[in-house]
N, C-alpha and C. Protein backbone atom coordinates (compact mmCIF):
# COMPACT_ATOMS: atom_id res chain seq x y z
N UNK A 1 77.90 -165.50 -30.29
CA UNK A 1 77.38 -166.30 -29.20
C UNK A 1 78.14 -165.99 -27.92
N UNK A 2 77.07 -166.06 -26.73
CA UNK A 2 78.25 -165.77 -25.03
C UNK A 2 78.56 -166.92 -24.76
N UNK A 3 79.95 -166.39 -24.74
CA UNK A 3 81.46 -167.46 -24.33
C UNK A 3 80.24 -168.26 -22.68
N UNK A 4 80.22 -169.59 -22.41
CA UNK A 4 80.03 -169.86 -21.17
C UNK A 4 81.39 -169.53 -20.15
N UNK A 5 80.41 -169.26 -18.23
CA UNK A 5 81.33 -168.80 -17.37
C UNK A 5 81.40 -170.28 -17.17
N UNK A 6 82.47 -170.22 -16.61
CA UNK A 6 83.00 -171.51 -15.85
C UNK A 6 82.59 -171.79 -14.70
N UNK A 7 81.85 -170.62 -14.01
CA UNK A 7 80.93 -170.60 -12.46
C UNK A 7 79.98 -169.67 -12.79
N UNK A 8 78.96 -170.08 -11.89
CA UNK A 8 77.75 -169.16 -11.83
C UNK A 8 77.62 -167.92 -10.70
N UNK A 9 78.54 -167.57 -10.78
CA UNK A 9 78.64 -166.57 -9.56
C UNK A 9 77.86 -165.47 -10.20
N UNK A 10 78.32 -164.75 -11.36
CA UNK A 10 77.73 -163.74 -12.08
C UNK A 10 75.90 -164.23 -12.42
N UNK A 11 75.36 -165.71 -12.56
CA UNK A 11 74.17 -165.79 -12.81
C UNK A 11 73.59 -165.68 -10.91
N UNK A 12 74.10 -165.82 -10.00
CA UNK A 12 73.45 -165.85 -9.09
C UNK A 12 73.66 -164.48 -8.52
N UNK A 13 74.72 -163.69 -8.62
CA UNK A 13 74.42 -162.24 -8.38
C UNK A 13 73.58 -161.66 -9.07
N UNK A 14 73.04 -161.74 -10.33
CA UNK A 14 72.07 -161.07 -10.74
C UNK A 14 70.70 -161.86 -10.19
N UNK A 15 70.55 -162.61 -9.95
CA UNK A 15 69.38 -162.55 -9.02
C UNK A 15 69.18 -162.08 -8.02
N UNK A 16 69.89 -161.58 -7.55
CA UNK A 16 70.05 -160.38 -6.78
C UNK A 16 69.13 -158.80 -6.39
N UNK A 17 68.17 -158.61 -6.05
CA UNK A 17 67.40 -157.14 -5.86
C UNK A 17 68.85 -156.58 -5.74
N UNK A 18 68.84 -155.45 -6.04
CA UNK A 18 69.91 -153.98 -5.81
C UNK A 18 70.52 -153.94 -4.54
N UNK A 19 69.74 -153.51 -3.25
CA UNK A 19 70.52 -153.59 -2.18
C UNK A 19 71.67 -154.72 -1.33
N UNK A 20 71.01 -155.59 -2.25
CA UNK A 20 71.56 -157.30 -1.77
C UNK A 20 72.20 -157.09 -2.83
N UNK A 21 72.54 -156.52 -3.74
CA UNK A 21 73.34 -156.80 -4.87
C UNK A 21 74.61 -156.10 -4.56
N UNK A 22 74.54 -154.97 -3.96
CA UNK A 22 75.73 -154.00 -3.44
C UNK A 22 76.32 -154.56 -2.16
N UNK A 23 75.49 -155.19 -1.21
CA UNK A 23 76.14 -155.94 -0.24
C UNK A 23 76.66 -156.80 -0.32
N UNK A 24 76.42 -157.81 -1.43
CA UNK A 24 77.14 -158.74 -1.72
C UNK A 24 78.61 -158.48 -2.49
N UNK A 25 78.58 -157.37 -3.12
CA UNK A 25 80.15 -156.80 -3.47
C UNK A 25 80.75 -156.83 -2.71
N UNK A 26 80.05 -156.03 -1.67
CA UNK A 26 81.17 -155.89 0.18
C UNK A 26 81.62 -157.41 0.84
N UNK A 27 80.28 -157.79 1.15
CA UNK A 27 80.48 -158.93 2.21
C UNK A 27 81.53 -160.41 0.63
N UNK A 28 80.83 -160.32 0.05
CA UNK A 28 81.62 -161.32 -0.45
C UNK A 28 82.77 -161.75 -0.17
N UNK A 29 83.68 -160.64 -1.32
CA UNK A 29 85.71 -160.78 -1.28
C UNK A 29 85.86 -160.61 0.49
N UNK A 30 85.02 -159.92 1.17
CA UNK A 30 85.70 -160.01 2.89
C UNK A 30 85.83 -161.23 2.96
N UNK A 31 84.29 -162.06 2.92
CA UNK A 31 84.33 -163.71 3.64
C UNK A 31 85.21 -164.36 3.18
N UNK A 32 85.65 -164.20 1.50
CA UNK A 32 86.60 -165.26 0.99
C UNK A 32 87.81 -164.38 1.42
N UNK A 33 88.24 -163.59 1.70
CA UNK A 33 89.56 -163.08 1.88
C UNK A 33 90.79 -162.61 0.95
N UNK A 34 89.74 -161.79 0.20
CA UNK A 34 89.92 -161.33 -1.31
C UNK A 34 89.75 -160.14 -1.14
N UNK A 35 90.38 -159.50 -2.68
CA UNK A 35 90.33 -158.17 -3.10
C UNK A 35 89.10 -158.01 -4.07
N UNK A 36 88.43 -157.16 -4.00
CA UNK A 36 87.44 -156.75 -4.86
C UNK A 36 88.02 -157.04 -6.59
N UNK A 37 88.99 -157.00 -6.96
CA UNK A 37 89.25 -157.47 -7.83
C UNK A 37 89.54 -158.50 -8.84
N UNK A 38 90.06 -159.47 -7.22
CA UNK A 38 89.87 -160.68 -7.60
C UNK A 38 88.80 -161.26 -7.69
N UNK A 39 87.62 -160.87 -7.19
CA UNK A 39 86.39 -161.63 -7.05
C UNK A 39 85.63 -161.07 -8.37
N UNK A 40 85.96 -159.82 -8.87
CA UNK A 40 85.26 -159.52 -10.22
C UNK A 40 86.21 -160.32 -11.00
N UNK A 41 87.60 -160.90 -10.84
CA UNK A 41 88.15 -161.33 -12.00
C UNK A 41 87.47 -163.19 -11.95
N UNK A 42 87.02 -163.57 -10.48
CA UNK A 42 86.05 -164.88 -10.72
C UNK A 42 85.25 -164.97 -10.98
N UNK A 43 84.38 -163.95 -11.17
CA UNK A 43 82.97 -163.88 -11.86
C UNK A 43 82.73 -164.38 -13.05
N UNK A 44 84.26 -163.59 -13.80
CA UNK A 44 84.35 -163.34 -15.35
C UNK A 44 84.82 -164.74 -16.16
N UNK A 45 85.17 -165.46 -15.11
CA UNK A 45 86.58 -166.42 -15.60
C UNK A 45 85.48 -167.69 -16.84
N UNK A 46 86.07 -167.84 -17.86
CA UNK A 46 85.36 -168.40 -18.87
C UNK A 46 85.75 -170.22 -18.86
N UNK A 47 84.46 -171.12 -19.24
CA UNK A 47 84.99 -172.13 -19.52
C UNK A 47 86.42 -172.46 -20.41
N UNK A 48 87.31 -172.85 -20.06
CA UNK A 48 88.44 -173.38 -21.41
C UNK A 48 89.61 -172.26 -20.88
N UNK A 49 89.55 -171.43 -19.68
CA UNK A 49 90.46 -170.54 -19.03
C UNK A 49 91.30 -171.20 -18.03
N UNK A 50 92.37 -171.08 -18.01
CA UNK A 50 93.55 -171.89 -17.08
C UNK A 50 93.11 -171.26 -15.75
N UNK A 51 92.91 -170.30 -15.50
CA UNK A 51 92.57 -169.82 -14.35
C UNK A 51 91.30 -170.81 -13.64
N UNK A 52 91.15 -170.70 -11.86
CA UNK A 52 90.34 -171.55 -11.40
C UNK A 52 90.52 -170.68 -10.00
N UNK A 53 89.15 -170.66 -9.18
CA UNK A 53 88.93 -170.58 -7.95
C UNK A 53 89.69 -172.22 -7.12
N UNK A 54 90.27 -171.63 -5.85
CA UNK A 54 90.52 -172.44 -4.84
C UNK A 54 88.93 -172.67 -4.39
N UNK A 55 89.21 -174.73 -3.97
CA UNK A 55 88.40 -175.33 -3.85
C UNK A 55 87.71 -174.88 -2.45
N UNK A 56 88.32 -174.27 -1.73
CA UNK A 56 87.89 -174.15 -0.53
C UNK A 56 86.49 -172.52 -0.65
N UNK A 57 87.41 -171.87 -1.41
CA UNK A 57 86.64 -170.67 -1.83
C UNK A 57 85.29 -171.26 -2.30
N UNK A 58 85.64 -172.03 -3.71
CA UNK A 58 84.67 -172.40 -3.99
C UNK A 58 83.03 -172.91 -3.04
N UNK A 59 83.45 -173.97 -2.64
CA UNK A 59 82.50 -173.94 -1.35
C UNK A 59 82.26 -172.73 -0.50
N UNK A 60 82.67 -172.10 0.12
CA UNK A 60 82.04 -170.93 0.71
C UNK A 60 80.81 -170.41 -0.10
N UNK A 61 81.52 -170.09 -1.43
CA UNK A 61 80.39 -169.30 -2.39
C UNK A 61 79.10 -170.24 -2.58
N UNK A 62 79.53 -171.70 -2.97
CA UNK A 62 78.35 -172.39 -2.63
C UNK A 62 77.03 -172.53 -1.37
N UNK A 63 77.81 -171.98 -0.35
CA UNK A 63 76.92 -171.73 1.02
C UNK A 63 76.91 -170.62 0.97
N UNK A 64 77.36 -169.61 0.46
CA UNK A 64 76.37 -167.82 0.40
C UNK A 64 75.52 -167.72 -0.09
N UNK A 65 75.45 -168.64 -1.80
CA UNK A 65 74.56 -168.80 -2.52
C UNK A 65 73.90 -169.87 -2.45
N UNK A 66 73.54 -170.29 -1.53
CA UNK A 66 72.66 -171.37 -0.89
C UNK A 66 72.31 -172.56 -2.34
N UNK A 67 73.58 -173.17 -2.69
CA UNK A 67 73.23 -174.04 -3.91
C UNK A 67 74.09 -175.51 -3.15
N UNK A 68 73.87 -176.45 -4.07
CA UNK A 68 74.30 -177.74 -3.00
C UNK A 68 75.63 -177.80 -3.91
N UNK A 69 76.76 -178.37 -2.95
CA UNK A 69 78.14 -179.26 -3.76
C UNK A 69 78.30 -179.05 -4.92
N UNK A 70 78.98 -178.27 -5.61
CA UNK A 70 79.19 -179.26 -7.25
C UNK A 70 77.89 -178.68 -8.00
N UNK A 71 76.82 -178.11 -7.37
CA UNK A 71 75.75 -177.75 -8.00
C UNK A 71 75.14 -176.64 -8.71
N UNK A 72 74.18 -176.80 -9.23
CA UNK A 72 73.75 -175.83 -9.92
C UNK A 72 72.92 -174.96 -9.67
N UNK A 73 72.39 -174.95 -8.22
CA UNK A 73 71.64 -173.80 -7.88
C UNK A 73 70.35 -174.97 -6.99
């Protein structure tokens, strides 16, 4: 069975068409002020993982991905 993510970042990049999918690699980690690495390592991050996005980050991603507060899309 797939482990649940702890965020939907990875379900809302794949809704994604291709070209918006590669721009969003770029523009993303810029806006939050990240390394490309770190932002693939938030994608991945699993429910029940000590690891956590800063709350502030968090929100940003919520207004790229046009989903409300706390929400689910």
């Amino acid at each position: 069975m797939k482990e649940l993510r702890k965020y939907k970042i990875d379900e809302m990049m794949n809704k994604l068409n291709l070209p918006k999918y590669k721009a969003a690699l770029k523009i993303i980690p810029k806006t939050l002020g990240i390394a490309f690495n770190t932002f693939h390592n938030y994608r991945k991050l699993k429910v029940g993982d000590k690891s956590d996005i800063p709350y502030g980050q968090v929100r940003k991603l919520e207004i790229l991905f046009k989903i409300k507060e706390g929400g689910t899309g």
